[in-house]
N, C-alpha and C. Protein backbone atom coordinates (compact mmCIF):
# COMPACT_ATOMS: atom_id res chain seq x y z
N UNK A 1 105.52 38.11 65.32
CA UNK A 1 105.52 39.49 65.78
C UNK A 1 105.45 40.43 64.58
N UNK A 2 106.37 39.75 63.47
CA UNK A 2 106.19 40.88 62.56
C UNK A 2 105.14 41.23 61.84
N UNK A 3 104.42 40.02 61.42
CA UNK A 3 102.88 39.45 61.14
C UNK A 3 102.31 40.42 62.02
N UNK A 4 101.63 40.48 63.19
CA UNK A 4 100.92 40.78 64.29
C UNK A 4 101.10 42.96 63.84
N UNK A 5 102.43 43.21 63.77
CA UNK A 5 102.74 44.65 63.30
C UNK A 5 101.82 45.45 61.84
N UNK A 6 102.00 44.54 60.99
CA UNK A 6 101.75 44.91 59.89
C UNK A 6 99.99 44.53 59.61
N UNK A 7 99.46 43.67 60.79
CA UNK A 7 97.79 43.61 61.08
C UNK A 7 97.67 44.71 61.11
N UNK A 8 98.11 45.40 62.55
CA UNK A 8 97.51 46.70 62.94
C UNK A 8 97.73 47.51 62.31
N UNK A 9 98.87 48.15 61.46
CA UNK A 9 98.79 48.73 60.51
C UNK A 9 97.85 48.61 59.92
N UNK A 10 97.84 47.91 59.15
CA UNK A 10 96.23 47.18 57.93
C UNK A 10 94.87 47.82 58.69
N UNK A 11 94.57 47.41 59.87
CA UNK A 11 93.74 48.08 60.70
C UNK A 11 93.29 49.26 61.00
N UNK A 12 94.51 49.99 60.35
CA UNK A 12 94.84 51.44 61.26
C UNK A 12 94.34 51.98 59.77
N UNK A 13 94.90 51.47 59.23
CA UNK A 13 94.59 52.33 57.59
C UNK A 13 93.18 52.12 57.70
N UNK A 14 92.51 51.11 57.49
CA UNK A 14 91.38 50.76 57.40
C UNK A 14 90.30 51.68 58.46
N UNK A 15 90.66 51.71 59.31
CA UNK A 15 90.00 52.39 60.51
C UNK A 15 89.90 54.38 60.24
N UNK A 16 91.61 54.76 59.83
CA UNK A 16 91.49 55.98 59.81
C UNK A 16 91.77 56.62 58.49
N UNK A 17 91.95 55.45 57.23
CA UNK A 17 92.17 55.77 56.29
C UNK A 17 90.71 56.71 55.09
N UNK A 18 91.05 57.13 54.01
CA UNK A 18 90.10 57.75 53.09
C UNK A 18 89.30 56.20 52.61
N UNK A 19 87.94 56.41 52.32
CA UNK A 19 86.83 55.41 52.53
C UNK A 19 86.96 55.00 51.25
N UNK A 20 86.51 54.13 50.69
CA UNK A 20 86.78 53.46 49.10
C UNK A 20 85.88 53.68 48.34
N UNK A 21 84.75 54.69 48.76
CA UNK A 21 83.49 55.61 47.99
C UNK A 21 82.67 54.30 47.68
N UNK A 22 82.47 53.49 48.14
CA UNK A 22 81.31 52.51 47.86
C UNK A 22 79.83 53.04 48.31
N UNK A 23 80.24 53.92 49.17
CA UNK A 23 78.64 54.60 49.85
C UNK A 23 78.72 55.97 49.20
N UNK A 24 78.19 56.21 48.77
CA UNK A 24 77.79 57.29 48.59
C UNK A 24 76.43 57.93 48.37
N UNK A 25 76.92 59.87 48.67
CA UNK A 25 75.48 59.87 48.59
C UNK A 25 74.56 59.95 47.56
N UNK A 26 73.54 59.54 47.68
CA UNK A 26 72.11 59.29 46.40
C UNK A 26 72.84 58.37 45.47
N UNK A 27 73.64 57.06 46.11
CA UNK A 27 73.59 56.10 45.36
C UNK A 27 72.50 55.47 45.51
N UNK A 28 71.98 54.45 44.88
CA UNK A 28 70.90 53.34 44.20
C UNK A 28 71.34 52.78 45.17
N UNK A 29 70.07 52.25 46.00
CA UNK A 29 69.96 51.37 47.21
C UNK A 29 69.75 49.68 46.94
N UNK A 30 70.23 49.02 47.15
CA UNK A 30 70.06 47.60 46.68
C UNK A 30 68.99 47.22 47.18
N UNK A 31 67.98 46.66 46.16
CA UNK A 31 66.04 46.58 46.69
C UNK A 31 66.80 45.05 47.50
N UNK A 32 65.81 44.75 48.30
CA UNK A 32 65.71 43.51 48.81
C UNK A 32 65.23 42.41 47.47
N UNK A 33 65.93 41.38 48.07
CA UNK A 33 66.00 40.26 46.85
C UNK A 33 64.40 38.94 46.67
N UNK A 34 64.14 39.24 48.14
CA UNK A 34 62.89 38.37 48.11
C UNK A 34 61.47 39.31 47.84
N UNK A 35 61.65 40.03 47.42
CA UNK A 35 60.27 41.01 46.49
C UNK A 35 59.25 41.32 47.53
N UNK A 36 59.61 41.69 48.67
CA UNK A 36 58.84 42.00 49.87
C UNK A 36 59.04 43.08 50.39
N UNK A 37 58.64 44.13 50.65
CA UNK A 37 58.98 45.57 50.75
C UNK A 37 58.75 45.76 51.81
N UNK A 38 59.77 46.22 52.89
CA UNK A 38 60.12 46.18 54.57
C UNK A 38 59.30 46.79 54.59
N UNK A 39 59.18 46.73 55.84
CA UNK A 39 57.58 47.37 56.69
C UNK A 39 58.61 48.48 57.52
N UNK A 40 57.88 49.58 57.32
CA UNK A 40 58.48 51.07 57.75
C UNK A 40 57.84 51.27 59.55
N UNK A 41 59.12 51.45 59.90
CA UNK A 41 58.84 51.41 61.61
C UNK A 41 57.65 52.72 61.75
N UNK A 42 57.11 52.72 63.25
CA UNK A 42 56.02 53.38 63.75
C UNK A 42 57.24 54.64 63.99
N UNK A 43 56.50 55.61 63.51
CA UNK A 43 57.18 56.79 64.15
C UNK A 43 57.19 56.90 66.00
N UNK A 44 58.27 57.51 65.99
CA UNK A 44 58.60 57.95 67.64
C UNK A 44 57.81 58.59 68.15
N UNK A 45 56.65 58.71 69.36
CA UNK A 45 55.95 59.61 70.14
C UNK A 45 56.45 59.32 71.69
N UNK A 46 57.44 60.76 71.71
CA UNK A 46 58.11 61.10 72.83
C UNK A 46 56.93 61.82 74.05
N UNK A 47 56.93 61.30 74.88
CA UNK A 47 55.82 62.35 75.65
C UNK A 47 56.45 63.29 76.43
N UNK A 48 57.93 63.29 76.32
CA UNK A 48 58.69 64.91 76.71
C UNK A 48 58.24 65.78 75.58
N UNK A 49 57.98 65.52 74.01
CA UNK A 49 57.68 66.76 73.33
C UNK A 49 56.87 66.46 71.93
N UNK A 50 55.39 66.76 73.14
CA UNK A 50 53.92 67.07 73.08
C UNK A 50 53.40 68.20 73.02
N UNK A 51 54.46 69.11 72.98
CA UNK A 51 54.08 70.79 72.84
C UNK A 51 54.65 71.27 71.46
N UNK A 52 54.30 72.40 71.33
CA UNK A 52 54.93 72.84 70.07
C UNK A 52 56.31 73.97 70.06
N UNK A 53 57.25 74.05 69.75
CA UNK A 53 58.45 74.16 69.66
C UNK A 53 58.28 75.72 70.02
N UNK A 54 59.28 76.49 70.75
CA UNK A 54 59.41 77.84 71.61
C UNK A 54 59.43 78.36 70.75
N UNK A 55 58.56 80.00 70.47
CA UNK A 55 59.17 80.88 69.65
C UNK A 55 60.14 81.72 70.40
N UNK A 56 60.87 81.78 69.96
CA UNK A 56 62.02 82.87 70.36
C UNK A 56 62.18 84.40 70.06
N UNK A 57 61.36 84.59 69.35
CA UNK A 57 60.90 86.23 69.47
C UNK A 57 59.97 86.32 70.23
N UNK A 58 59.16 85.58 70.74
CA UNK A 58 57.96 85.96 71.27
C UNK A 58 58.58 86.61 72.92
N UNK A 59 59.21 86.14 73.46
CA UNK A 59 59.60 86.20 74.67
C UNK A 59 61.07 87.40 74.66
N UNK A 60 61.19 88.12 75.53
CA UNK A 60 62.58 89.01 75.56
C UNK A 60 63.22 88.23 76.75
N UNK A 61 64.99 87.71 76.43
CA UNK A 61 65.22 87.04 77.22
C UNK A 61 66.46 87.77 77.48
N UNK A 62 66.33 88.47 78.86
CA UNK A 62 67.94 89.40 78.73
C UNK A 62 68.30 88.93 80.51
N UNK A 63 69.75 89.14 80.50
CA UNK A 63 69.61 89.26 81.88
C UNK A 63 69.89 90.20 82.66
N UNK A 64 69.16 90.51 83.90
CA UNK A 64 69.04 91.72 84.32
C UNK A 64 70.35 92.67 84.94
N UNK A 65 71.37 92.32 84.50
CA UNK A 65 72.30 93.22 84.81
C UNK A 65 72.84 93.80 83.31
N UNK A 66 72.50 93.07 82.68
CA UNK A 66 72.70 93.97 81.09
C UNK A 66 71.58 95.09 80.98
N UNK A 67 70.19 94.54 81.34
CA UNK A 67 69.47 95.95 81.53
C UNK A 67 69.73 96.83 82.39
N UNK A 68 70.32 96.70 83.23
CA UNK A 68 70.45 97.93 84.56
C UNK A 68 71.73 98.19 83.61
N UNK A 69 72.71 97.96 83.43
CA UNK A 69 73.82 98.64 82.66
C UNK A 69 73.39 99.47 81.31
N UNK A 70 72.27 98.76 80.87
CA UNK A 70 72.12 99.56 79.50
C UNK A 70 71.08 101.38 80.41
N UNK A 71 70.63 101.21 81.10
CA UNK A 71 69.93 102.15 81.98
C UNK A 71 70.55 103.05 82.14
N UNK A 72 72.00 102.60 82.92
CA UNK A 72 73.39 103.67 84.00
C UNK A 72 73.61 104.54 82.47
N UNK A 73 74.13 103.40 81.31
CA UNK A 73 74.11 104.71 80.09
C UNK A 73 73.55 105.28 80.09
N UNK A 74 72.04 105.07 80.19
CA UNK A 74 71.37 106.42 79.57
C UNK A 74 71.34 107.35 80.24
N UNK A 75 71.12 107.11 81.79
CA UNK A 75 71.44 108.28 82.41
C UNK A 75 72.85 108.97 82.75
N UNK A 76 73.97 108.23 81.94
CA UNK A 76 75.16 109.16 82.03
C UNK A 76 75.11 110.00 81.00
N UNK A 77 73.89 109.35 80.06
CA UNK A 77 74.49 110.51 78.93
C UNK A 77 73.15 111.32 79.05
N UNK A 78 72.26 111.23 79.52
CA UNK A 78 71.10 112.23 79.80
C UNK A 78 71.82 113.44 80.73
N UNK A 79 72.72 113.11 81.55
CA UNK A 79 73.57 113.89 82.64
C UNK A 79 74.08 114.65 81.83
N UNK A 80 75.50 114.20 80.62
CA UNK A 80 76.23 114.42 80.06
C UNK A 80 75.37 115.86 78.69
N UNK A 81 73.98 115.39 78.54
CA UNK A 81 73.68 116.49 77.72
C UNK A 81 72.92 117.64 78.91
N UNK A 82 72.73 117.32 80.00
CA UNK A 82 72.52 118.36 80.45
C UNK A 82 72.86 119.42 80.75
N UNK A 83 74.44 118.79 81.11
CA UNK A 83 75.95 119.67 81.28
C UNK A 83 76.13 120.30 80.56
N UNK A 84 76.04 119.84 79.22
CA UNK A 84 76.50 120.57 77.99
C UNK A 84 75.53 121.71 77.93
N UNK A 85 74.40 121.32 78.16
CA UNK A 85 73.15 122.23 77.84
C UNK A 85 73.22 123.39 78.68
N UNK A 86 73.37 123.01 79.93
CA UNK A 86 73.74 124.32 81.09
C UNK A 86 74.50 125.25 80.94
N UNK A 87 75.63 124.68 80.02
CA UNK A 87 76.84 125.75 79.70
C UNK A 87 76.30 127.25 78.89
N UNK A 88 75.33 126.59 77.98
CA UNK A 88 74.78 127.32 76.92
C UNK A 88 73.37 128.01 78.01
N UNK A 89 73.12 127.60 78.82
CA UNK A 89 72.33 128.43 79.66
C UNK A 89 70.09 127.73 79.16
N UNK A 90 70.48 126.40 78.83
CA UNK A 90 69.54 125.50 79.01
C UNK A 90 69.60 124.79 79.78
N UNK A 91 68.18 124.83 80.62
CA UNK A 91 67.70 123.81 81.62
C UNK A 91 66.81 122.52 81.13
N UNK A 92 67.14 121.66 81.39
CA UNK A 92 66.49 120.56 80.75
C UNK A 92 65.82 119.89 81.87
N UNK A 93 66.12 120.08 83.38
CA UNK A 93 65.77 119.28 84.96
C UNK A 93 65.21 120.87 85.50
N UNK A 94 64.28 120.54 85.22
CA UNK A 94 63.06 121.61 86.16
C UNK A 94 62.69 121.23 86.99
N UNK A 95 63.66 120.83 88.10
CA UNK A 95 62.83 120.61 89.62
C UNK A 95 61.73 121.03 90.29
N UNK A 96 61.48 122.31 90.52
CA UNK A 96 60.73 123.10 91.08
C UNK A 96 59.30 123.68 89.68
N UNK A 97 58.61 123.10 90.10
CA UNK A 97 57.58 123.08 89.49
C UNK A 97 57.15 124.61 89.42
N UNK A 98 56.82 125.81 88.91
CA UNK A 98 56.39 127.07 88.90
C UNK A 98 57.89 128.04 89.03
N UNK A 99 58.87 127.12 88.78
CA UNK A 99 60.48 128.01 89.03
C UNK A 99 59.89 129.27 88.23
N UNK A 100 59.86 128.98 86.68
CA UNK A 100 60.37 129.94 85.76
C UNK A 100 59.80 131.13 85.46
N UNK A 101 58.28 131.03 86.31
CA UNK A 101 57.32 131.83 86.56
C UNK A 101 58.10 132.86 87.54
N UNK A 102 58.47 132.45 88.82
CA UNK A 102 59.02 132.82 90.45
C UNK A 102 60.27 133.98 89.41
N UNK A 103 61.55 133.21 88.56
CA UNK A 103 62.09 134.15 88.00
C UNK A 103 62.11 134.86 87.10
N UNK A 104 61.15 134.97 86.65
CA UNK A 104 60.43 136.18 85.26
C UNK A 104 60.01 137.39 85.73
């Protein structure tokens, strides 16, 4: 049992312990010993992706309740300078087409 304890330990270190730097990176790769130089696999041709990759500026991708909200602003504050404007005795909403003529 006590044997069997101090395995898994050994295990545990080994498993979750700091690595003993034998790999590292852009170490020197050990050539193969029989002087025959592996044959390099066929690249992957996926036929899910046969197209060429999305541009993402090309397209505007919003969703449409962020545009209707960005909208309600503008017309609260198109409202909001009109108000202001009225005070001062500018009309900015000319409803009536030939008004300003009718009161001159």
């Amino acid at each position: 049992m006590h044997d069997l304890i101090h395995r898994i330990a050994h295990w545990l270190t080994l498993l979750l312990g700091p690595g003993t730097g034998t790999h590292r990176a852009g170490a020197p790769r050990p050539r193969p010993s029989h002087g025959v130089a592996p044959a390099s696999l066929p690249l992957h041709h996926s036929p899910y992706c046969r197209h060429l990759p999305l541009d993402g500026a090309a397209s505007r991708l919003v969703r449409p309740y962020v545009a209707a909200h960005e909208q309600e602003l503008d017309r609260q504050r198109h409202r909001r300078l009109a108000l202001v404007l009225a005070d001062f005795g500018i009309d900015l909403d000319q409803h009536v087409v030939g008004a300003r003529k009718a009161a001159a």
